[in-house]
C-alpha atoms as a PDB file:
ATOM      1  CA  UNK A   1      23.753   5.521 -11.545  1.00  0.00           C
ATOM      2  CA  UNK A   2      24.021   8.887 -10.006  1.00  0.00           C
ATOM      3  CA  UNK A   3      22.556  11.930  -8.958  1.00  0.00           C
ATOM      4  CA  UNK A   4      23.368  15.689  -8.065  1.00  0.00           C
ATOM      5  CA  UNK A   5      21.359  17.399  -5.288  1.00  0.00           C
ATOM      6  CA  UNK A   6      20.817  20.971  -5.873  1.00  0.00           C
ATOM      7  CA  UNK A   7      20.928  23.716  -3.073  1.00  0.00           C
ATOM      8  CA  UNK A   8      17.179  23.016  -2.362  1.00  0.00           C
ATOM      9  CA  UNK A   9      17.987  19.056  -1.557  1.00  0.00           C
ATOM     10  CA  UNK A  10      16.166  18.336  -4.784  1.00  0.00           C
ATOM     11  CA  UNK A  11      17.183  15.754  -7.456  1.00  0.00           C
ATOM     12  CA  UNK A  12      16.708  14.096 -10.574  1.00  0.00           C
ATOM     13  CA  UNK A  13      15.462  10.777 -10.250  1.00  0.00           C
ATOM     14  CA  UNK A  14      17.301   9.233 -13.208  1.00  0.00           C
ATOM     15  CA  UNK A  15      15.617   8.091 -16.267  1.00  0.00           C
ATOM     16  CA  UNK A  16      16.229   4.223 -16.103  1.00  0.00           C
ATOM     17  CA  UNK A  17      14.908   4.330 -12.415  1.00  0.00           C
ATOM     18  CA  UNK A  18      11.964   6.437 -13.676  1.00  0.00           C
ATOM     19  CA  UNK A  19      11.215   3.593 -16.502  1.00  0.00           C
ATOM     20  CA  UNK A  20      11.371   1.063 -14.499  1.00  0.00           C
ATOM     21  CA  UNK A  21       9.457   2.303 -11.548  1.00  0.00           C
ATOM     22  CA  UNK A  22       6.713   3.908 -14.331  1.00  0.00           C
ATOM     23  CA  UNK A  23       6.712   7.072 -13.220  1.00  0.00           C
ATOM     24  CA  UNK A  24       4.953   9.751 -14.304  1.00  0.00           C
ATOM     25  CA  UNK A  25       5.002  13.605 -13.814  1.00  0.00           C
ATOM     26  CA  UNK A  26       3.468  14.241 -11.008  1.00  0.00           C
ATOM     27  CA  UNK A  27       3.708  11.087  -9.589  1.00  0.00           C
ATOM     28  CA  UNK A  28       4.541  10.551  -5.383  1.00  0.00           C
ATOM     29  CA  UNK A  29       7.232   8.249  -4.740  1.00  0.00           C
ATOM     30  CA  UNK A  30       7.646   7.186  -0.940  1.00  0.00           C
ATOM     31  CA  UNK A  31      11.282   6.522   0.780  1.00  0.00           C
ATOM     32  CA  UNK A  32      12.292   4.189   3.649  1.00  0.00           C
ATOM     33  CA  UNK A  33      15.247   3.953   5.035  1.00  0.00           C
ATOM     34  CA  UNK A  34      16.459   0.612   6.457  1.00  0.00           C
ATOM     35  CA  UNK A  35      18.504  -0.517   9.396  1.00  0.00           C
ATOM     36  CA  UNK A  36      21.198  -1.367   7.901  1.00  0.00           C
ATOM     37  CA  UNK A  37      21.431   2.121   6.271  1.00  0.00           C
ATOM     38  CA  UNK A  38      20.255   1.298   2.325  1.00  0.00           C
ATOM     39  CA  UNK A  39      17.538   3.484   1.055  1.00  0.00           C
ATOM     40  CA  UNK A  40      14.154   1.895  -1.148  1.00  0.00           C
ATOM     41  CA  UNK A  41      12.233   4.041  -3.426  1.00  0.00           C
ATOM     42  CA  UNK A  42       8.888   3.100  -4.028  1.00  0.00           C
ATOM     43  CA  UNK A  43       5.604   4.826  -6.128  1.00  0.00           C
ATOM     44  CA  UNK A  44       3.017   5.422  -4.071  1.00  0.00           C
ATOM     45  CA  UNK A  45      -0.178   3.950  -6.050  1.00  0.00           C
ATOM     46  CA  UNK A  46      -3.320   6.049  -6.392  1.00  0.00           C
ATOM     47  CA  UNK A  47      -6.352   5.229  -4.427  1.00  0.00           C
ATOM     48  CA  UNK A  48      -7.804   4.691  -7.681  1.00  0.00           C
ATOM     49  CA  UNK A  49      -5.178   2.280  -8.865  1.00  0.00           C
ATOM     50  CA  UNK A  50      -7.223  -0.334  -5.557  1.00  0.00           C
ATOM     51  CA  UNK A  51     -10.106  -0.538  -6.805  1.00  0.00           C
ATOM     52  CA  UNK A  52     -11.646  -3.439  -7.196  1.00  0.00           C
ATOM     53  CA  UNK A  53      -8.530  -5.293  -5.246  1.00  0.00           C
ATOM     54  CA  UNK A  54     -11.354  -6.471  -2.668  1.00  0.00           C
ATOM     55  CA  UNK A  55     -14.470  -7.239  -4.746  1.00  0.00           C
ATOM     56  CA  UNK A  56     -16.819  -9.671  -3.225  1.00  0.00           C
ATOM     57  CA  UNK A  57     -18.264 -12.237  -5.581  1.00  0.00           C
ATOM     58  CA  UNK A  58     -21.426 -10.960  -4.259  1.00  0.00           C
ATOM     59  CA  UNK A  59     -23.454  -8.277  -2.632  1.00  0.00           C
ATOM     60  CA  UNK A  60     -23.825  -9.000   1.351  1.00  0.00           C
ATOM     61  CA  UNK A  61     -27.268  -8.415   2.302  1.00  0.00           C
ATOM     62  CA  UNK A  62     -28.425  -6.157   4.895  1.00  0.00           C
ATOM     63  CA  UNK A  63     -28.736  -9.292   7.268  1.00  0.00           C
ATOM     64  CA  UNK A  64     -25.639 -10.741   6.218  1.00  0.00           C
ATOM     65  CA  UNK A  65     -24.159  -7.814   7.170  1.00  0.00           C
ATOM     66  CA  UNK A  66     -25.799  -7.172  10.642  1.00  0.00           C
ATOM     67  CA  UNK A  67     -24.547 -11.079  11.399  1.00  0.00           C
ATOM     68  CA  UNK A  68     -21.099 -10.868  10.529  1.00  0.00           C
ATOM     69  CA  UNK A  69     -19.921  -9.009  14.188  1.00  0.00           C
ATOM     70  CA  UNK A  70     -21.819 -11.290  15.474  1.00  0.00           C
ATOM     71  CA  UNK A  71     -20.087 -14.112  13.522  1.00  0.00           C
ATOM     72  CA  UNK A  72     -16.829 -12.678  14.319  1.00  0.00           C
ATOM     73  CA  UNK A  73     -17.452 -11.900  17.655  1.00  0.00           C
ATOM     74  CA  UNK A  74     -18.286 -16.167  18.436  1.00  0.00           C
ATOM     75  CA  UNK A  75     -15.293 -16.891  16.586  1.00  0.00           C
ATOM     76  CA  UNK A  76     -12.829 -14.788  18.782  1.00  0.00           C
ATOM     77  CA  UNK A  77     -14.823 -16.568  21.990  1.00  0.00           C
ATOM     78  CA  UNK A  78     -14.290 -20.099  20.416  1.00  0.00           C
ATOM     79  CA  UNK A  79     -10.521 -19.549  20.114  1.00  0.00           C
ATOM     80  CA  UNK A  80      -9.818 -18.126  23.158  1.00  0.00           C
ATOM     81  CA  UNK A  81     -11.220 -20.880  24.731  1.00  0.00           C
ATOM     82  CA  UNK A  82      -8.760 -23.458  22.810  1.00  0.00           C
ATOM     83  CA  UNK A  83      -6.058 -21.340  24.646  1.00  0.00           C
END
């Protein structure tokens, strides 16, 4: 596949890549660029598109979640004194 870039550095993402990528108008693709020179394409997912990635089974309670730096904070102490 190919592409022409017009005197503004725009192109045409072709049609096949659009398909598979499901892209939309309007839709915000990212670019990387890797070492080795080869450039990824990749959509950039809406904020709305997370949510409910990281739903808890269950509502923490206010106490559950006053403990948990706490909880955290032993933890960290415990390993570092396996080091």
């Amino acid at each position: 596949m190919q592409s022409t870039i017009s005197s503004k550095g725009q192109t045409t993402i072709p049609k096949e890549i659009r398909d598979h990528l499901r892209l939309k108008p309007g839709d915000k693709v990212k670019f990387f660029i890797h070492p080795d020179g080869h450039v990824v394409i990749l959509p950039m997912l809406p904020v709305t598109a997370l949510k409910g990635m990281l739903h808890a089974r269950r509502r923490a309670s206010l106490e559950e979640m006053a403990e948990a730096p706490v909880a955290g904070a032993a933890e960290r102490y415990r390993r570092s004194l396996r080091s």
